[in-house]
C-alpha atoms as a PDB file:
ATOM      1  CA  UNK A   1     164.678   9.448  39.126  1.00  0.00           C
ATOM      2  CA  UNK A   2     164.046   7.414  35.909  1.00  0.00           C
ATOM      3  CA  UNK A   3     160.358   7.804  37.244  1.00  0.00           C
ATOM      4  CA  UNK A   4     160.381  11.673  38.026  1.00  0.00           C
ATOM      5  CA  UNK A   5     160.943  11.999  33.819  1.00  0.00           C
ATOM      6  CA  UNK A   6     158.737   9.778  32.880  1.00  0.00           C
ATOM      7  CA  UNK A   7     155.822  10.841  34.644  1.00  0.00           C
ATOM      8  CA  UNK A   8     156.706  14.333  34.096  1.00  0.00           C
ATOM      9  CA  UNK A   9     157.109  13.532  29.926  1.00  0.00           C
ATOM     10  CA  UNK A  10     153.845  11.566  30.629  1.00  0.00           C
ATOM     11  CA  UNK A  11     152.222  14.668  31.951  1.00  0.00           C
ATOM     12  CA  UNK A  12     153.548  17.101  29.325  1.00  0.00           C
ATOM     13  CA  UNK A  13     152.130  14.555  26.081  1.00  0.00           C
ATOM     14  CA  UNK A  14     148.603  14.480  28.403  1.00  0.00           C
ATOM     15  CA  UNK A  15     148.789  19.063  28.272  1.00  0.00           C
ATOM     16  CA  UNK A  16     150.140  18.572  24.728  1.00  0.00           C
ATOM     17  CA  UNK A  17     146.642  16.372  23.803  1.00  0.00           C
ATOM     18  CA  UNK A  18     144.514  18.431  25.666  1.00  0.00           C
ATOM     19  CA  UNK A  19     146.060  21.893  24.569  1.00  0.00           C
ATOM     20  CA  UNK A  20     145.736  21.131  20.794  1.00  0.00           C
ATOM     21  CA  UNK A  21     142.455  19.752  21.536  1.00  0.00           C
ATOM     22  CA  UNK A  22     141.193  22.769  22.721  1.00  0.00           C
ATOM     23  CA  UNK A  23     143.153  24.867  20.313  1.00  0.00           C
ATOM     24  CA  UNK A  24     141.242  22.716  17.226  1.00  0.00           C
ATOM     25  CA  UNK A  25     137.698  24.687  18.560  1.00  0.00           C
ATOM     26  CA  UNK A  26     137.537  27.956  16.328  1.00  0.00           C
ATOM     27  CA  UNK A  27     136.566  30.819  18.685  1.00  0.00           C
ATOM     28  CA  UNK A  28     134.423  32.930  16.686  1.00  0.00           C
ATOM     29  CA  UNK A  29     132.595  36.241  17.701  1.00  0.00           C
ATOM     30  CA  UNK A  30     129.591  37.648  15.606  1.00  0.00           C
ATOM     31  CA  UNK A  31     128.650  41.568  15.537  1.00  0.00           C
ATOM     32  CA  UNK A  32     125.668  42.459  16.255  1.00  0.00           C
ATOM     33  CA  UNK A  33     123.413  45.158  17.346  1.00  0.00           C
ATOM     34  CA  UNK A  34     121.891  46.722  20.132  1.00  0.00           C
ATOM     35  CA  UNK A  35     120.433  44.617  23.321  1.00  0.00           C
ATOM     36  CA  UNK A  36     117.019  46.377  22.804  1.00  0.00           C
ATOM     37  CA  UNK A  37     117.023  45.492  18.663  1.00  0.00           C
ATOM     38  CA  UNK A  38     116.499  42.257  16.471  1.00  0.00           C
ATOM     39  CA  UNK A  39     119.866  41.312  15.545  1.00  0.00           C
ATOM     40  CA  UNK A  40     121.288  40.908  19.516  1.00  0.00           C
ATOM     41  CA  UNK A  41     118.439  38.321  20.061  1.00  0.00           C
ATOM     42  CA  UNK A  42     118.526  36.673  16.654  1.00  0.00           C
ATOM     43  CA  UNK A  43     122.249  36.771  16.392  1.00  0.00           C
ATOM     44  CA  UNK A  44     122.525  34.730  20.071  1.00  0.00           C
ATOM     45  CA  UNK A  45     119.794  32.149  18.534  1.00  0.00           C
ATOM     46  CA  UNK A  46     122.038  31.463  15.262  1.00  0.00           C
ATOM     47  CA  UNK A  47     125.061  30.897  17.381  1.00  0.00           C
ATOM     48  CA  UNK A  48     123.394  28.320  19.573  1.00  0.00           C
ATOM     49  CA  UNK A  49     122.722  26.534  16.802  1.00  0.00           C
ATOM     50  CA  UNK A  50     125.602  26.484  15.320  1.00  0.00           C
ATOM     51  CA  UNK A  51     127.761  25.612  18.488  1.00  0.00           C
ATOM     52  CA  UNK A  52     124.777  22.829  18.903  1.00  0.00           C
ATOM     53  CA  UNK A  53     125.301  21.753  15.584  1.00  0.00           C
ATOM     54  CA  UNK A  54     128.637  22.282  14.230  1.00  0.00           C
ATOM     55  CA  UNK A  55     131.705  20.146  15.617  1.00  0.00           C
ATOM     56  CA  UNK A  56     134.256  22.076  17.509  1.00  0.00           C
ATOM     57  CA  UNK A  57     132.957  25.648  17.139  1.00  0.00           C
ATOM     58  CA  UNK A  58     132.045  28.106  19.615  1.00  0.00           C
ATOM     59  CA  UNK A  59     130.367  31.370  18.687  1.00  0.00           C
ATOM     60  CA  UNK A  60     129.876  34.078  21.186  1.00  0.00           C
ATOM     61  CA  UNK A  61     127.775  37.716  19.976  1.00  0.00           C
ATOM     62  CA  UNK A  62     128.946  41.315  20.756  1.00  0.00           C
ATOM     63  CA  UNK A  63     126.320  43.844  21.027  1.00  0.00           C
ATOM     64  CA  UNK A  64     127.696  46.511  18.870  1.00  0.00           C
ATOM     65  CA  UNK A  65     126.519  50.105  17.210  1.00  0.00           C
ATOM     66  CA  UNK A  66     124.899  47.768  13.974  1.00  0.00           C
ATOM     67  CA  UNK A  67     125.854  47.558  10.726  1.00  0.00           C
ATOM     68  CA  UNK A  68     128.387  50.657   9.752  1.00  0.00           C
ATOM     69  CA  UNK A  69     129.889  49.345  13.125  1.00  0.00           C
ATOM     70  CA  UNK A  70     129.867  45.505  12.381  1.00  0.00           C
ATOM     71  CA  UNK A  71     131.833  46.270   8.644  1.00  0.00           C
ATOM     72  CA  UNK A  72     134.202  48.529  10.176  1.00  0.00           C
ATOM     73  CA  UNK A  73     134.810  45.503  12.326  1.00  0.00           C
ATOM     74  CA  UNK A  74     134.787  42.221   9.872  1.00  0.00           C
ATOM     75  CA  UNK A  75     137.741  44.258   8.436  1.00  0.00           C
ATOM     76  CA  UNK A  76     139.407  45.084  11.511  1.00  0.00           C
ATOM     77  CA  UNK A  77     139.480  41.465  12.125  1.00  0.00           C
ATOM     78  CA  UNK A  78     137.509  42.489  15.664  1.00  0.00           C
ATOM     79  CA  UNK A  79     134.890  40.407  14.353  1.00  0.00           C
ATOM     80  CA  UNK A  80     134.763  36.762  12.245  1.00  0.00           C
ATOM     81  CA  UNK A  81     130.725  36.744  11.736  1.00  0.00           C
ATOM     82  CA  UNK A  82     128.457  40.010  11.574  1.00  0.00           C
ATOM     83  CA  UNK A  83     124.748  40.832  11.021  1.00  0.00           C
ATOM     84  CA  UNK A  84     124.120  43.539   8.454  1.00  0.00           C
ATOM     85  CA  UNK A  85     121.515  45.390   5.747  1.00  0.00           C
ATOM     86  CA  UNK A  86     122.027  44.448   2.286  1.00  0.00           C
ATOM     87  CA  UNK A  87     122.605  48.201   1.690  1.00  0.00           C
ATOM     88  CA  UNK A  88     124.895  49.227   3.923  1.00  0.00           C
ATOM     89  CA  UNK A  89     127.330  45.558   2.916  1.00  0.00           C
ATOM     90  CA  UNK A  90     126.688  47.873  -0.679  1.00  0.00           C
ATOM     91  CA  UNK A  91     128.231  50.607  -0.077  1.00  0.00           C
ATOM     92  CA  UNK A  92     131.194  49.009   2.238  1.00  0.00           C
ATOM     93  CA  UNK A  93     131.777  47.224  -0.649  1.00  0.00           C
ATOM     94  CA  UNK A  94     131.994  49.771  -2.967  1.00  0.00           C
ATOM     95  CA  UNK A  95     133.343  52.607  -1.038  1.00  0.00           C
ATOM     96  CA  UNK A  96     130.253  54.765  -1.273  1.00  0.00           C
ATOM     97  CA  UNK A  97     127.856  56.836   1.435  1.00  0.00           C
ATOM     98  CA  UNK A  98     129.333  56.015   5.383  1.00  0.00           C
ATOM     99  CA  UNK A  99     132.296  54.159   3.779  1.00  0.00           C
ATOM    100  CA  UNK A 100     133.538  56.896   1.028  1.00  0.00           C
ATOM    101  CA  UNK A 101     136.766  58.083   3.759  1.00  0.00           C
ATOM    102  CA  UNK A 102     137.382  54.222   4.399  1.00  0.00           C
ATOM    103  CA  UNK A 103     137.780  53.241   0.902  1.00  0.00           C
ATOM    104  CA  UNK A 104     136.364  49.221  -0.202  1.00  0.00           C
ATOM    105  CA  UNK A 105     135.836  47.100   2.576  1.00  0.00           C
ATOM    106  CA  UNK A 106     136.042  44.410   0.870  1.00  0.00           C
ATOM    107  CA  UNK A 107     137.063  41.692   3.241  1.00  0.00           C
ATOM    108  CA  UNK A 108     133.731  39.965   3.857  1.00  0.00           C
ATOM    109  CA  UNK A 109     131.408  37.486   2.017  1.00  0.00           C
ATOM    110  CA  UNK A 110     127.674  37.031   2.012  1.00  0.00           C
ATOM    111  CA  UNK A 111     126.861  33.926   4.323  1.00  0.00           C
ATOM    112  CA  UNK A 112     123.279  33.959   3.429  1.00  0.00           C
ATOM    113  CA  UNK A 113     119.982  36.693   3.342  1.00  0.00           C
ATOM    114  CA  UNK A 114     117.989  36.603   6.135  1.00  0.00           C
ATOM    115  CA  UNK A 115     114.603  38.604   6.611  1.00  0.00           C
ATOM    116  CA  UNK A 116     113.648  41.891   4.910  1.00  0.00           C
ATOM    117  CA  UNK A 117     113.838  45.461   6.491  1.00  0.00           C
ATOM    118  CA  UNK A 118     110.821  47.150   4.736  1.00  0.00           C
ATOM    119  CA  UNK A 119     110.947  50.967   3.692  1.00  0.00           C
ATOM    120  CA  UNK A 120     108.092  52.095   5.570  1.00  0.00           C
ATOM    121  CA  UNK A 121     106.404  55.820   4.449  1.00  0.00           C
ATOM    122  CA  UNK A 122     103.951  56.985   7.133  1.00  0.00           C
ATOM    123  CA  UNK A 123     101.687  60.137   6.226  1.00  0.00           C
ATOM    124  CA  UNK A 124      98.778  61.448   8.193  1.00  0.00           C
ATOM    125  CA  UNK A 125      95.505  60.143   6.155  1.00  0.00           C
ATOM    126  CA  UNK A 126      94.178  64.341   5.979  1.00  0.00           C
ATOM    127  CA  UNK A 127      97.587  65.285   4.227  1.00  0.00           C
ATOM    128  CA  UNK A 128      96.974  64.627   0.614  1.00  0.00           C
ATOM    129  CA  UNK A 129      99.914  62.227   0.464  1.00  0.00           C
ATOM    130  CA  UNK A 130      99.055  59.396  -1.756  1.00  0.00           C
ATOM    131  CA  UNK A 131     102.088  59.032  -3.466  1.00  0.00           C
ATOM    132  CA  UNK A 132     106.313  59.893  -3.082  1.00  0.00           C
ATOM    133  CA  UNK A 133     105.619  62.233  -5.673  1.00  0.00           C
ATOM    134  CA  UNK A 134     102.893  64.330  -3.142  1.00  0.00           C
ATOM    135  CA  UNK A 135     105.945  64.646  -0.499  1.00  0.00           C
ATOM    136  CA  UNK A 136     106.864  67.763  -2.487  1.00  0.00           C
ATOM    137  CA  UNK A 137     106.344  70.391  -0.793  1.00  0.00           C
ATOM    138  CA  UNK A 138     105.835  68.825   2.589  1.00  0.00           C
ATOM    139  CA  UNK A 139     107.602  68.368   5.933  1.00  0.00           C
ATOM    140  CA  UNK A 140     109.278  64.828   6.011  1.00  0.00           C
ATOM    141  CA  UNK A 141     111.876  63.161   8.614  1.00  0.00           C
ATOM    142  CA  UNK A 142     113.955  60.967   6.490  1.00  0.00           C
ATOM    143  CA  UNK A 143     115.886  59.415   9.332  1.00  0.00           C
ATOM    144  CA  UNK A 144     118.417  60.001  11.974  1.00  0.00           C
ATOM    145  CA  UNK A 145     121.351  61.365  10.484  1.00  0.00           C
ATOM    146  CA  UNK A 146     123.782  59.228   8.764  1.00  0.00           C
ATOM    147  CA  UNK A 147     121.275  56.013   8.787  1.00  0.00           C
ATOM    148  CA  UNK A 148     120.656  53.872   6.477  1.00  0.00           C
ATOM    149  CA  UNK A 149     117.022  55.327   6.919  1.00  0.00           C
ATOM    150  CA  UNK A 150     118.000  58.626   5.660  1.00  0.00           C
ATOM    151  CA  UNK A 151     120.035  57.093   2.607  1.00  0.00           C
ATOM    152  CA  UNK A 152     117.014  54.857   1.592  1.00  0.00           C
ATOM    153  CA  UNK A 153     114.847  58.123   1.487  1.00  0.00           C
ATOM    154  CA  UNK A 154     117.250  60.037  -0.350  1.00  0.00           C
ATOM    155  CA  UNK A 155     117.446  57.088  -2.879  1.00  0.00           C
ATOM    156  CA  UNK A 156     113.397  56.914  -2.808  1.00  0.00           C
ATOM    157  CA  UNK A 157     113.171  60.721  -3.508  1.00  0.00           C
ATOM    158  CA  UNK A 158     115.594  60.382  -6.294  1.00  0.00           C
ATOM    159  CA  UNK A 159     113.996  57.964  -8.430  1.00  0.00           C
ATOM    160  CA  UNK A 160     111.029  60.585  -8.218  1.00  0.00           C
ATOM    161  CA  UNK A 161     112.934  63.173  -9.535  1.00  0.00           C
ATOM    162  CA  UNK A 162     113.158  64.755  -5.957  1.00  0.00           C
ATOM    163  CA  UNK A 163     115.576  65.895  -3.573  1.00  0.00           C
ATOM    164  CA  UNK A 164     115.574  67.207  -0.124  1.00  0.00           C
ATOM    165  CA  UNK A 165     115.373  70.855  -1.533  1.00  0.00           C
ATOM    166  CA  UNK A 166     111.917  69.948  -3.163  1.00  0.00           C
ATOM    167  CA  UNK A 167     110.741  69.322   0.624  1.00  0.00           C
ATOM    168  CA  UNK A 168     108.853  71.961   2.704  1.00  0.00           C
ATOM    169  CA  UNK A 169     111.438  71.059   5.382  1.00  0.00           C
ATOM    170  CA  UNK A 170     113.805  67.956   6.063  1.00  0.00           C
ATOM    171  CA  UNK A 171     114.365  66.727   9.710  1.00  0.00           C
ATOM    172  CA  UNK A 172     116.612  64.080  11.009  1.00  0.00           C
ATOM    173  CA  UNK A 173     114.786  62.474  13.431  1.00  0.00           C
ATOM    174  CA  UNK A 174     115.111  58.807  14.510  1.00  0.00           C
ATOM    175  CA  UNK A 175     112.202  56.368  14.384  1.00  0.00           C
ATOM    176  CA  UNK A 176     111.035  57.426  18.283  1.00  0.00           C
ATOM    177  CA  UNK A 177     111.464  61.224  17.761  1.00  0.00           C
ATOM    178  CA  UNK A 178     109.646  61.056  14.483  1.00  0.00           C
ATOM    179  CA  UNK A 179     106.644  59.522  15.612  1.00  0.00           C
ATOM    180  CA  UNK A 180     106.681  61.892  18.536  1.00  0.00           C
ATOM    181  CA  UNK A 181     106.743  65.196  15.839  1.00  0.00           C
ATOM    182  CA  UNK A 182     104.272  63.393  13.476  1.00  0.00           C
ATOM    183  CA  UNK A 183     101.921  63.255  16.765  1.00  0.00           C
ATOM    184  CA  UNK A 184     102.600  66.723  17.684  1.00  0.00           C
ATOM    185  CA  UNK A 185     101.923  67.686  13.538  1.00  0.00           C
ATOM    186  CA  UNK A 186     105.344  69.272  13.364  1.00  0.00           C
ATOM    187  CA  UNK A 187     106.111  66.877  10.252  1.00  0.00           C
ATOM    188  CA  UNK A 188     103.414  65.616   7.465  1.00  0.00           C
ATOM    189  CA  UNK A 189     105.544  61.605   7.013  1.00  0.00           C
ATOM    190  CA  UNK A 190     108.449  60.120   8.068  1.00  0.00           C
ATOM    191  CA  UNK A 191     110.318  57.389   6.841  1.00  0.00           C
ATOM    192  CA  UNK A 192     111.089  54.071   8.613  1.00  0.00           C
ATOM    193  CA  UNK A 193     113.234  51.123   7.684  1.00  0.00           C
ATOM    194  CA  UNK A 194     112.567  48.199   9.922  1.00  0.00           C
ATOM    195  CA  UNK A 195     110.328  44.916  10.354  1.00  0.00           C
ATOM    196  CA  UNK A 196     106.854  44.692  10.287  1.00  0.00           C
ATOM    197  CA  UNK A 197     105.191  45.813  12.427  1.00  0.00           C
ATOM    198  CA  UNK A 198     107.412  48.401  13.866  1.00  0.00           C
ATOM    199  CA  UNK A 199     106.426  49.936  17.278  1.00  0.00           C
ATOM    200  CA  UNK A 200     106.954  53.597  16.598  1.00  0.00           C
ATOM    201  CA  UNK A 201     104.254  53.202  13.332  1.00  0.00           C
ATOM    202  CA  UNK A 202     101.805  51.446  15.928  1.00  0.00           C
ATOM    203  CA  UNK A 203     102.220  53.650  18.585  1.00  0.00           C
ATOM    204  CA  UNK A 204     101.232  56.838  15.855  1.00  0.00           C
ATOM    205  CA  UNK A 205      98.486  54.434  14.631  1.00  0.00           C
ATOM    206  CA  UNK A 206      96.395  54.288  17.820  1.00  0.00           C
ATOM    207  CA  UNK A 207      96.233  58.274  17.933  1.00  0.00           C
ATOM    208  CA  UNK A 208      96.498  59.338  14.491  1.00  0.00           C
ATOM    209  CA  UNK A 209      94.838  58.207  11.480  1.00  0.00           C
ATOM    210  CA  UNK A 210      97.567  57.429   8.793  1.00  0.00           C
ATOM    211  CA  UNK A 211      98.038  56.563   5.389  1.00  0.00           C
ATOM    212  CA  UNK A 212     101.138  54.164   4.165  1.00  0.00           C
ATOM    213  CA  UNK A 213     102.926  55.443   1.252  1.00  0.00           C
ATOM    214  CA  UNK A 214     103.460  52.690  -1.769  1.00  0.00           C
ATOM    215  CA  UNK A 215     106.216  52.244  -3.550  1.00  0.00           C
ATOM    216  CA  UNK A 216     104.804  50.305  -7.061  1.00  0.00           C
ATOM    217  CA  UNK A 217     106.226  47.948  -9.080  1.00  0.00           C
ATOM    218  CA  UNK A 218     108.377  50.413 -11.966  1.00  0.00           C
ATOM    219  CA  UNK A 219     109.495  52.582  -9.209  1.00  0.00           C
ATOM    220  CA  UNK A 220     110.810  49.247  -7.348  1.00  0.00           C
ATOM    221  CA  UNK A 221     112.342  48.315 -11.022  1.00  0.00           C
ATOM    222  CA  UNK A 222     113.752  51.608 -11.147  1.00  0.00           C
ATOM    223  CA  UNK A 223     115.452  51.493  -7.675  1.00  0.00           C
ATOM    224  CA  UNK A 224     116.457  47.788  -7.863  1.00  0.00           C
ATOM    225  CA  UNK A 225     118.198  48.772 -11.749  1.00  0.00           C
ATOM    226  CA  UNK A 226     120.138  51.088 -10.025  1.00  0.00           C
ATOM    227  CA  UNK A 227     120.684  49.833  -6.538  1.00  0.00           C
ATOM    228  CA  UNK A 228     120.619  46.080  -6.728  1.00  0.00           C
ATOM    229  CA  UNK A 229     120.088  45.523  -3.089  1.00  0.00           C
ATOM    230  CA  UNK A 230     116.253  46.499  -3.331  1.00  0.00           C
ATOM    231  CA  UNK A 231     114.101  44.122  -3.064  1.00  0.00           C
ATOM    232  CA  UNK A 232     110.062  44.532  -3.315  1.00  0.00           C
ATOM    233  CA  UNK A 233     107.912  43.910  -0.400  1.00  0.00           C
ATOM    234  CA  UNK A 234     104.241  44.014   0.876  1.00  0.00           C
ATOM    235  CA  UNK A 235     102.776  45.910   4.395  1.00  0.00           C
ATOM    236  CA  UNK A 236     100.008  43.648   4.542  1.00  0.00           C
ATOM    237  CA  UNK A 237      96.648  44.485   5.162  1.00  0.00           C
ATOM    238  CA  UNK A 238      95.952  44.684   9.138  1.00  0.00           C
ATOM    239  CA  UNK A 239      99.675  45.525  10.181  1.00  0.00           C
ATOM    240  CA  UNK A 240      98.255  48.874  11.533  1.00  0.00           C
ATOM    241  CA  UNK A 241      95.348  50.036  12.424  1.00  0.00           C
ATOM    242  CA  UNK A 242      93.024  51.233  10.003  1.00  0.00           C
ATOM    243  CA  UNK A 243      95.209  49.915   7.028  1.00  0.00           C
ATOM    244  CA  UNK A 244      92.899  48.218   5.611  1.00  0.00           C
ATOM    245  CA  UNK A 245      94.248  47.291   2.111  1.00  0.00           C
ATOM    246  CA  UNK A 246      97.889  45.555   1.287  1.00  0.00           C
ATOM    247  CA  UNK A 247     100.395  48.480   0.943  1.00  0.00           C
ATOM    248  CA  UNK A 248     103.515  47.632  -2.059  1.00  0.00           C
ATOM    249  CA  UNK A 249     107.106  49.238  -0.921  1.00  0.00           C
ATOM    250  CA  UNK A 250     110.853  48.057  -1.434  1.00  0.00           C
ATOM    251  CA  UNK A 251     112.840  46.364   1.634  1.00  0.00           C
ATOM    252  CA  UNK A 252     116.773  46.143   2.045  1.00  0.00           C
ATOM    253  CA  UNK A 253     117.746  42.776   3.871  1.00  0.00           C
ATOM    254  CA  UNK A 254     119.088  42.125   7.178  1.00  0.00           C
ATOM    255  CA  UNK A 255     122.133  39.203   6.432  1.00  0.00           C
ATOM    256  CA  UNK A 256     125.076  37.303   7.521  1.00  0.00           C
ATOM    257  CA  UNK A 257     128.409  38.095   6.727  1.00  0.00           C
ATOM    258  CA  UNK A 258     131.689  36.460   7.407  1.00  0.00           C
ATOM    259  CA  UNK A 259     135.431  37.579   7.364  1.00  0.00           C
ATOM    260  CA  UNK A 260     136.370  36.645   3.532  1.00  0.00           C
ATOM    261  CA  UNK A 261     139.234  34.986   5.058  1.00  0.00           C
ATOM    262  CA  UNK A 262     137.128  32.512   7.570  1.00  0.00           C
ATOM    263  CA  UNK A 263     138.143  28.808   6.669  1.00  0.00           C
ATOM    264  CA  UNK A 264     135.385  28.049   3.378  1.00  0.00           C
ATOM    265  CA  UNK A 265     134.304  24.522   4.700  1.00  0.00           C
ATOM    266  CA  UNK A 266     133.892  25.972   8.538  1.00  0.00           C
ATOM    267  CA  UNK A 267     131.609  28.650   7.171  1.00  0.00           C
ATOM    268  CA  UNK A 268     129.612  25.589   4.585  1.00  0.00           C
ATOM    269  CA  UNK A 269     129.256  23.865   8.155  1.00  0.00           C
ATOM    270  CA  UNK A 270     127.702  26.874   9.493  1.00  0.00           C
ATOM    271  CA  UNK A 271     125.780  27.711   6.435  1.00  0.00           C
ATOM    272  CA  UNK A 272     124.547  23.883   6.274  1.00  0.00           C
ATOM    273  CA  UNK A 273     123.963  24.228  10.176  1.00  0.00           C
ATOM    274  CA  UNK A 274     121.478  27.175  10.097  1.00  0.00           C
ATOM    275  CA  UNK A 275     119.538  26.263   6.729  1.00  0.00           C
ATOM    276  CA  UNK A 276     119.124  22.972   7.835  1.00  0.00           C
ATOM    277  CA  UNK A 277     117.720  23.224  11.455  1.00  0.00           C
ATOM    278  CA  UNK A 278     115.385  26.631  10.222  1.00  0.00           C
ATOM    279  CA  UNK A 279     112.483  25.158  12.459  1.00  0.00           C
ATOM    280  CA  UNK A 280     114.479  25.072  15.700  1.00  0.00           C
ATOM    281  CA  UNK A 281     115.735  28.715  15.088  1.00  0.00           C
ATOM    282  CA  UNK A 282     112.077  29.872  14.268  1.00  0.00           C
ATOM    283  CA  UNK A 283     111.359  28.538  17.936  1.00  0.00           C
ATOM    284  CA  UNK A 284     114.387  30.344  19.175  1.00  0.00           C
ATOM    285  CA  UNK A 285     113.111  33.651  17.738  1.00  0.00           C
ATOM    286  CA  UNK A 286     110.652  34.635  15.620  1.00  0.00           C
ATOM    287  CA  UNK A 287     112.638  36.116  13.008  1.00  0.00           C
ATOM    288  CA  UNK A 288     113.905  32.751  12.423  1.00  0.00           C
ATOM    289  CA  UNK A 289     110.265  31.983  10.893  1.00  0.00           C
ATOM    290  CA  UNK A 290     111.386  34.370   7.830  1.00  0.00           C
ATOM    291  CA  UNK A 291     114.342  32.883   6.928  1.00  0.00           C
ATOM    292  CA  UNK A 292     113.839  30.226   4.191  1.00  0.00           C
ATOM    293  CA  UNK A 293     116.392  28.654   2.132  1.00  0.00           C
ATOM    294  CA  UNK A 294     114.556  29.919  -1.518  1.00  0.00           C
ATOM    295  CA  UNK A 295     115.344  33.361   0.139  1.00  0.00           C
ATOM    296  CA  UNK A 296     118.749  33.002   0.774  1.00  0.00           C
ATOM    297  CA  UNK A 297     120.296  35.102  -1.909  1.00  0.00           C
ATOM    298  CA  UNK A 298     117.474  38.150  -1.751  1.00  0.00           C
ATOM    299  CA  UNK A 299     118.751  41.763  -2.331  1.00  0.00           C
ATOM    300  CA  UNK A 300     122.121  40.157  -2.076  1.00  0.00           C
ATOM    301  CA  UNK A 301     124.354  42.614  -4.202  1.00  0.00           C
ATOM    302  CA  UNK A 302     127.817  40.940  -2.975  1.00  0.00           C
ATOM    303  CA  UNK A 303     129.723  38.155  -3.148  1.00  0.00           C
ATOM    304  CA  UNK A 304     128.936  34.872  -1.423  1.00  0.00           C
ATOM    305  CA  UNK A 305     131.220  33.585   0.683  1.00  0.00           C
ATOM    306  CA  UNK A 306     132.930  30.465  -0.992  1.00  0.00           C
ATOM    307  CA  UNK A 307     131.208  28.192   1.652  1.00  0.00           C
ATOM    308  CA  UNK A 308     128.108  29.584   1.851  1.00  0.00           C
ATOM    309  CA  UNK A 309     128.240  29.433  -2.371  1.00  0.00           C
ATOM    310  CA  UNK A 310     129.567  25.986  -1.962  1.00  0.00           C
ATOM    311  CA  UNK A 311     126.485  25.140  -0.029  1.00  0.00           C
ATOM    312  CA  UNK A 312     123.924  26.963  -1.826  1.00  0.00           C
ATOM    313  CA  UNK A 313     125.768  25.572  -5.192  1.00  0.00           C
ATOM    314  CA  UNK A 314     124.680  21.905  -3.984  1.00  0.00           C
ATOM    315  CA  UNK A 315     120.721  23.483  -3.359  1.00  0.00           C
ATOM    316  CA  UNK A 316     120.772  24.714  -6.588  1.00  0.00           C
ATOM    317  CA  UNK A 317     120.525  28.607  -5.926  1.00  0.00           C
ATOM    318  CA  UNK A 318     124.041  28.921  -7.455  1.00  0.00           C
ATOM    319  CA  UNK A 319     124.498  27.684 -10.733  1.00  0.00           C
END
């Protein structure tokens, strides 16, 4: 009998071991995005490298509805990690555009910037579009309804003294069905905001001649005074066809978030984890090739995490 209990006191100190060993690895989930977008992909690639390279971690991805969604979410407590645009972590944060019913969301933290998601104005090259200012008058998709497409074009008109009742006519159209009506002429530009190159832009390219749109530098210091998540970018020369000059616009960035309450020195791990193995995650996906530590904080108009600040802090971006 004396036996029986101690094998079976034996056997419950073994469960006890192994059941607080595997309750010590943090189960995280990170939002993402579609399964036919960037952030699904790039999202898997970051959390192979962290489970690779942080101790007693495991992060899985969700494909999700993108960035509105993935906010909605980190607040929820759905989600611990989430990939979003600097713009629409803006307005969570402050209660403004998609998020004015919700109130703040305030329960997240900037883990680091990642790539940019350039502002992209396509015109037909016979349209006498050279400049924002020429859309006046004209027939313009500004995005799919409630996108952060449409709300960087309203922003963009605005800071040319325009609005949507200055246009010829306004259609919400997302990226595909606006470079369908551009090819059928039913609208003179459209607005994108994506990567470089985006396939919709190339697609128009090889059948239309077409002009990209700048955005100089004082309208970028205009937008960026009053939206700090603009950042200035460059279409270079060669991205599509028949563009043959370097084309100036503003970009919004795609970043990582974290719940604000996710343990500080898990996420400096994390942060630490990424920044530090950047050529393995360029090799992973190609996105990764954009992401570069003296980048980090670009277009970031929240706060940091504390471990991500911590880390950043000991790099000397955070002073």
């Amino acid at each position: 009998m004396r036996r029986v209990v101690l094998a079976a006191v034996t056997m419950c100190l073994v469960l006890g071991v192994a059941s607080a060993s595997f309750a010590a690895v943090a189960q995280l989930v990170m939002a993402t995005g579609g399964t036919a977008g960037t952030y699904y992909p790039l999202g898997g690639a970051m959390a192979q490298l962290i489970n690779e390279k942080v101790k007693d971690v495991n992060v899985t991805v969700q494909s999700t509805g993108a960035s509105i969604a993935n906010l909605r979410m980190i607040h929820q407590k759905e989600v611990d990690l989430a990939l979003v645009q600097t713009d629409t972590a803006d307005y969570a944060w402050n209660g403004t555009e998609f998020f004015e019913k919700d109130g703040k969301l305030q329960s997240f933290g900037v883990i680091a910037s990642l790539y940019p998601e350039l502002i992209q104005i396509v015109a037909s090259a016979s349209s006498g579009i050279n400049s924002v200012a020429d859309l006046k008058g004209k027939r313009v998709s500004v995005g799919a309804p409630g996108s952060g497409t449409e709300a960087n074009a309203r922003q963009i008109l605005e800071a040319y003294g325009l609005s949507y009742k200055d246009l010829a006519q306004v259609q919400y159209l997302s990226f595909a069905e606006s470079a369908e009506a551009f090819k059928d002429k039913h609208i003179d530009a459209f607005f994108v905001t994506s990567g470089i190159p985006n396939a919709g832009i190339q697609d128009v390219a090889t059948q239309h001649k077409i002009k990209i749109v700048e955005i100089p530098q004082d309208m970028y210091k205009k937008l960026h005074g009053k939206y700090g998540f603009y950042g200035e970018a460059v279409i270079p020369a060669g991205t599509y066809i028949n563009q043959t000059k370097d084309a100036k616009t503003v970009a919004v960035q795609a970043v990582l978030i974290a719940r604000s309450d996710l343990d500080a020195g898990l996420v400096y791990q994390m942060t630490r984890a990424l920044f530090e193995n950047l050529p393995e995650l360029a090799k992973a996906h190609a996105k990764g090739s954009e992401i570069t530590l003296a980048g980090a904080l670009t277009g970031v108009s929240t706060p940091l995490h504390p471990g991500a600040e911590r880390y950043f802090r000991e790099k000397g971006l955070v002073k």
